[in-house]
N, C-alpha and C. Protein backbone atom coordinates (compact mmCIF):
# COMPACT_ATOMS: atom_id res chain seq x y z
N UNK A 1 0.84 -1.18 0.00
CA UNK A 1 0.00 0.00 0.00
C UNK A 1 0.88 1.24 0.00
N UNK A 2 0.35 2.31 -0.82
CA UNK A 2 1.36 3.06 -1.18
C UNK A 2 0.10 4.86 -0.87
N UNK A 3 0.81 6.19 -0.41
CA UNK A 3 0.24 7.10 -0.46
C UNK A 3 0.79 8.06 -1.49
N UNK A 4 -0.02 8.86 -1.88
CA UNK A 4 0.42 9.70 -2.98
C UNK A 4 -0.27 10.93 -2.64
N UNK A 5 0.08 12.53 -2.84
CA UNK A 5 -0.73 13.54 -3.31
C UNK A 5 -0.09 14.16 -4.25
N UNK A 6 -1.07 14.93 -4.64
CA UNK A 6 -1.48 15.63 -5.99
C UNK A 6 -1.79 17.46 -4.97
N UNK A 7 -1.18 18.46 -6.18
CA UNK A 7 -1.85 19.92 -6.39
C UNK A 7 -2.11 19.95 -7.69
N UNK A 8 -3.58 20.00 -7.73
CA UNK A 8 -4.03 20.43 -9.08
C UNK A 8 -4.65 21.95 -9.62
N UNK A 9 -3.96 22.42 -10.25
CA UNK A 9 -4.15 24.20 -10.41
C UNK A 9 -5.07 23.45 -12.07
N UNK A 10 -5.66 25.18 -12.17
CA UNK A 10 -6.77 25.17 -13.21
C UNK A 10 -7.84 25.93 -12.75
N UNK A 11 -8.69 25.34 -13.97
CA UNK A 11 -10.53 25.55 -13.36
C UNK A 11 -10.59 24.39 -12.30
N UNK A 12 -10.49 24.67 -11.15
CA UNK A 12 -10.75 23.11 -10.19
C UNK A 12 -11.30 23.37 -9.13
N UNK A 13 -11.67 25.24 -8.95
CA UNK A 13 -12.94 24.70 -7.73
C UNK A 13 -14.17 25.59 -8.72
N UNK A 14 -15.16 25.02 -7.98
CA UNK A 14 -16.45 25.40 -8.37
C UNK A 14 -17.27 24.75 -9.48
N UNK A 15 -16.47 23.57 -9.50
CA UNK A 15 -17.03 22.61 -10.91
C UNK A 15 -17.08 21.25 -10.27
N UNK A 16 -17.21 20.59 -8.98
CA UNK A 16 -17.82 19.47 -8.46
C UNK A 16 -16.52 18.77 -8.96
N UNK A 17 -15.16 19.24 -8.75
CA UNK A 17 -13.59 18.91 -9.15
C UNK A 17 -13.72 17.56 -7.72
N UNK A 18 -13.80 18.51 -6.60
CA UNK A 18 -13.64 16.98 -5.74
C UNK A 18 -14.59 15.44 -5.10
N UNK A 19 -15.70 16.18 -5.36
CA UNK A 19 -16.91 15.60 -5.40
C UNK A 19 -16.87 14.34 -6.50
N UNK A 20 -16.35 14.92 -7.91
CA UNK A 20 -16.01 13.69 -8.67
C UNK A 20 -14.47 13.02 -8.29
N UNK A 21 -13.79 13.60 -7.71
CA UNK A 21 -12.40 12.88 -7.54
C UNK A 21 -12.72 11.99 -6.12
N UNK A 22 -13.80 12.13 -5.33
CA UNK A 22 -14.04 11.11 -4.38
C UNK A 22 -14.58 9.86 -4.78
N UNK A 23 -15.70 10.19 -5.73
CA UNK A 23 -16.27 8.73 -6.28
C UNK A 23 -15.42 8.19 -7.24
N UNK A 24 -14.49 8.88 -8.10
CA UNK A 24 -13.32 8.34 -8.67
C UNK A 24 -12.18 7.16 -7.55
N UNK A 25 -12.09 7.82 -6.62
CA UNK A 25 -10.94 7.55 -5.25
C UNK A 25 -11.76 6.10 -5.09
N UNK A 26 -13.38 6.50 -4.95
CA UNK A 26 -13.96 5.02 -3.91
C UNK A 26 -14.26 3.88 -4.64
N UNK A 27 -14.65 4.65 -5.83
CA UNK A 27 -14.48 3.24 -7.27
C UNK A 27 -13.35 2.58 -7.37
N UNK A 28 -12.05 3.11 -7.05
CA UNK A 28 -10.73 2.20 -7.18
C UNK A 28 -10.30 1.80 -6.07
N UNK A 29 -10.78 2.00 -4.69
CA UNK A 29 -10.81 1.21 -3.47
C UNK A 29 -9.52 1.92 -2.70
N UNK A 30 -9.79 3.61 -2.92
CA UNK A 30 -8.12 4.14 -2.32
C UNK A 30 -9.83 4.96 -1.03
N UNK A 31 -8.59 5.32 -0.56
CA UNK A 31 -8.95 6.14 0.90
C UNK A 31 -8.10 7.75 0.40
N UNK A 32 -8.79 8.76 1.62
CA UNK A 32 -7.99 9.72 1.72
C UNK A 32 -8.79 10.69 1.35
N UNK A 33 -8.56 11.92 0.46
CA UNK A 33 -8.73 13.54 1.04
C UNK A 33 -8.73 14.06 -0.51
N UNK A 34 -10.08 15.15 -0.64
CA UNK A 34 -9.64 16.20 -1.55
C UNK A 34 -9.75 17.09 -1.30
N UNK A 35 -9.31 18.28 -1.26
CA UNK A 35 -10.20 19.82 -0.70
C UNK A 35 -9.34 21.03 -1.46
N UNK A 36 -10.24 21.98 -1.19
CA UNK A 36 -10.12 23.15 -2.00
C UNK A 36 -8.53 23.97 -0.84
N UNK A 37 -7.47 24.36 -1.96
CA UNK A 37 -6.40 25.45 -1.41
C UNK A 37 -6.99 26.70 -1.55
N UNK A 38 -6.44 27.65 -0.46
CA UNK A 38 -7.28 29.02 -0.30
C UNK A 38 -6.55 29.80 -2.17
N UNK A 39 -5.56 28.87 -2.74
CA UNK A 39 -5.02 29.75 -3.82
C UNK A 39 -5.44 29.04 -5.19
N UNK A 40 -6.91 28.71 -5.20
CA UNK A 40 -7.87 28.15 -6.02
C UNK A 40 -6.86 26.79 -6.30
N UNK A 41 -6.15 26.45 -5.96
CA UNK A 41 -5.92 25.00 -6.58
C UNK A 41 -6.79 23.69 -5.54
N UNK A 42 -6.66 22.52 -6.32
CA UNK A 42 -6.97 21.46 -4.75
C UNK A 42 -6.03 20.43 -4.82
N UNK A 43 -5.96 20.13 -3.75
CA UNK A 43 -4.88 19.19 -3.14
C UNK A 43 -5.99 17.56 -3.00
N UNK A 44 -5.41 16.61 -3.59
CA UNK A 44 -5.62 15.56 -3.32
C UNK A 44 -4.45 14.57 -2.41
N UNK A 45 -4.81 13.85 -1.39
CA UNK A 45 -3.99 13.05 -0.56
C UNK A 45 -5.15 11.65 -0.97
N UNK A 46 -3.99 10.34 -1.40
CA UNK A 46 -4.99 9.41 -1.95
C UNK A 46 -3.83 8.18 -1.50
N UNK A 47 -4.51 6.94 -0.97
CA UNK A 47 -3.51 5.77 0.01
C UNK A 47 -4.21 4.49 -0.76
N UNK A 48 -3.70 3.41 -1.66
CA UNK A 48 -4.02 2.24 -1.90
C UNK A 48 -3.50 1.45 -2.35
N UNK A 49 -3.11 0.61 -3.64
CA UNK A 49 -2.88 0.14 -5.00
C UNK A 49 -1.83 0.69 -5.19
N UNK A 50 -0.82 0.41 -5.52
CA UNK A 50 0.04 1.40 -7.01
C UNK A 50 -0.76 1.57 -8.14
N UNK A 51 -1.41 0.65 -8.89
CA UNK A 51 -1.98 0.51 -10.02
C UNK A 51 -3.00 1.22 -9.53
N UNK A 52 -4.20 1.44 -8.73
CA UNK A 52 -5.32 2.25 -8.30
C UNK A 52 -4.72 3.58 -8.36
N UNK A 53 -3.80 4.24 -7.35
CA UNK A 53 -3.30 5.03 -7.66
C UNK A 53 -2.74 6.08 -8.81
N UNK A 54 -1.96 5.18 -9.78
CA UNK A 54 -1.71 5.33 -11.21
C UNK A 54 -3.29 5.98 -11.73
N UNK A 55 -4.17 5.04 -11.68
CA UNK A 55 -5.20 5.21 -12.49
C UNK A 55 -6.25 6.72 -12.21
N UNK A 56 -5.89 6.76 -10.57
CA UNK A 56 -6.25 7.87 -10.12
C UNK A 56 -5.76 9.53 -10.52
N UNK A 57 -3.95 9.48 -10.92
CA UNK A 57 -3.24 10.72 -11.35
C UNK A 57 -3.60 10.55 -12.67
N UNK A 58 -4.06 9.75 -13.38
CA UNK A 58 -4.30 9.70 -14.76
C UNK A 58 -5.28 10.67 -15.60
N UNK A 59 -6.11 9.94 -14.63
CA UNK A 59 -7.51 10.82 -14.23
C UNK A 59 -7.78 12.72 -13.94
N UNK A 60 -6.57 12.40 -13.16
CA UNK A 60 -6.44 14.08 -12.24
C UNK A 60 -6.24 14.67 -12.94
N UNK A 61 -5.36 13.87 -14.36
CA UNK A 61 -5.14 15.05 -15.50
C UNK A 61 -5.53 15.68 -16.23
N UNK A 62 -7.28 15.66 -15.84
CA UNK A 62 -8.44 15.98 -17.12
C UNK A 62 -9.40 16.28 -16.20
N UNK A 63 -9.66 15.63 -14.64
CA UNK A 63 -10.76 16.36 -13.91
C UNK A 63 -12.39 15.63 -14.56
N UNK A 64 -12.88 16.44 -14.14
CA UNK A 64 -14.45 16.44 -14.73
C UNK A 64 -14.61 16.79 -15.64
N UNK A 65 -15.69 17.21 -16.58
CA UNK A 65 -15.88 17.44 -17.68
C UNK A 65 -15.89 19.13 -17.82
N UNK A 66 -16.25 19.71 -16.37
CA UNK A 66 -16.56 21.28 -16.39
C UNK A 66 -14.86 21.74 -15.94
N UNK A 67 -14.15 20.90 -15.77
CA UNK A 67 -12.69 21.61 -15.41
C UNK A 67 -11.98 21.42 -16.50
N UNK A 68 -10.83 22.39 -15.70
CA UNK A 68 -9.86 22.62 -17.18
C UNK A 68 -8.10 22.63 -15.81
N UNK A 69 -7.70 21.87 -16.77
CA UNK A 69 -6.19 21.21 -15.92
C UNK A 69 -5.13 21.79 -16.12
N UNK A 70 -4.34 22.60 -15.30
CA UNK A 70 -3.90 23.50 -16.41
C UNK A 70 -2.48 22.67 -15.76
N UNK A 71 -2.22 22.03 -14.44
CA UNK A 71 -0.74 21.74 -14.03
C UNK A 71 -1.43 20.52 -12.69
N UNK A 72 -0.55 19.45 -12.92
CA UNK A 72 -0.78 18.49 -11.37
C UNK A 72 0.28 18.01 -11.37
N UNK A 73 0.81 18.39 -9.90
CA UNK A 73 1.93 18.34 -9.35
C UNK A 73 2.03 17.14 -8.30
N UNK A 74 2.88 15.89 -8.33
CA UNK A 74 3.05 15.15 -7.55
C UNK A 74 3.69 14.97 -6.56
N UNK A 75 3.58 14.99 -5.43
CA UNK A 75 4.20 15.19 -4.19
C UNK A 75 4.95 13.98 -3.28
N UNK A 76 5.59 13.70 -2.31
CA UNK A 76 5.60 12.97 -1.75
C UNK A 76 4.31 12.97 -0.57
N UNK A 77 4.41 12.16 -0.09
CA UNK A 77 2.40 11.95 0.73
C UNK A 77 3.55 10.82 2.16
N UNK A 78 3.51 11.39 3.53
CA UNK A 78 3.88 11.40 4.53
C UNK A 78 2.81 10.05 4.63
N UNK A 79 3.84 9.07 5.38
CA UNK A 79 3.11 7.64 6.01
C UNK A 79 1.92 8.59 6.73
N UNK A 80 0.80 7.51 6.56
CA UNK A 80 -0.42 8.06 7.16
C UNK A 80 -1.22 9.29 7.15
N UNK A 81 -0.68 10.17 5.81
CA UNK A 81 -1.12 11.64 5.52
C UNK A 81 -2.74 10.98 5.08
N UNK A 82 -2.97 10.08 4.39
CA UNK A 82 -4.09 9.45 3.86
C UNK A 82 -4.86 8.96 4.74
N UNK A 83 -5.84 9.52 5.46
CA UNK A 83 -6.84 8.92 6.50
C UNK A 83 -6.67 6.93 5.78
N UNK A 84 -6.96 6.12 6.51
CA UNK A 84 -7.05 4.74 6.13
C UNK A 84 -8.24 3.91 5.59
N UNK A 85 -9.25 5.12 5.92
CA UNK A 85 -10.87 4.66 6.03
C UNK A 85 -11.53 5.55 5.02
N UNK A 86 -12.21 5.33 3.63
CA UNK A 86 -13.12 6.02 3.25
C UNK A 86 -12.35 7.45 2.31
N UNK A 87 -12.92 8.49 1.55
CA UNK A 87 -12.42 8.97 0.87
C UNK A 87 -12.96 10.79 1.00
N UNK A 88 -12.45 11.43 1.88
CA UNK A 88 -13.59 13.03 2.77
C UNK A 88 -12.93 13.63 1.32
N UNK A 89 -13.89 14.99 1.32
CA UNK A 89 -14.62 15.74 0.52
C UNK A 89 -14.15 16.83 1.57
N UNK A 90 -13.01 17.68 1.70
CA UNK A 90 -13.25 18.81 2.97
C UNK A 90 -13.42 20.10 1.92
């Protein structure tokens, strides 16, 4: 089991950006976090799969259909930054 986050700058709040990146997260069986940065980007923290994972930054690179991606930046993700349980929406 592996953790990963993401900053994704763009159109990415106000278009249901994390709302779809949670049911994305719970369809591939990862745990963890999306929420809005006060400097319009959002930060995803996401814990599962390598391959779930993968499939998840893949994803991040296109968003929803109402966003627009302009940069996603991969981070290192601190043991246990990824709640273990379930996938919050803050």
């Amino acid at each position: 089991m592996s953790a990963r986050r993401w900053l994704i700058s763009g159109r990415v709040q106000g278009v249901a950006f994390r709302a779809h990146t949670q049911g994305r997260a719970l369809a591939l069986g990862l745990s963890g976090y999306a929420m809005n940065l006060p400097d319009g980007r959002v930060e995803v923290c996401a814990q599962g799969a390598d391959d779930a994972l993968d499939q998840l930054a893949r994803w991040l690179r296109h968003g929803p259909p109402a966003a627009r991606v302009d940069a996603l930046h991969e981070l290192p993700a601190a043991a246990g930054e990824a709640p273990g349980v379930g996938f919050a929406v803050r």
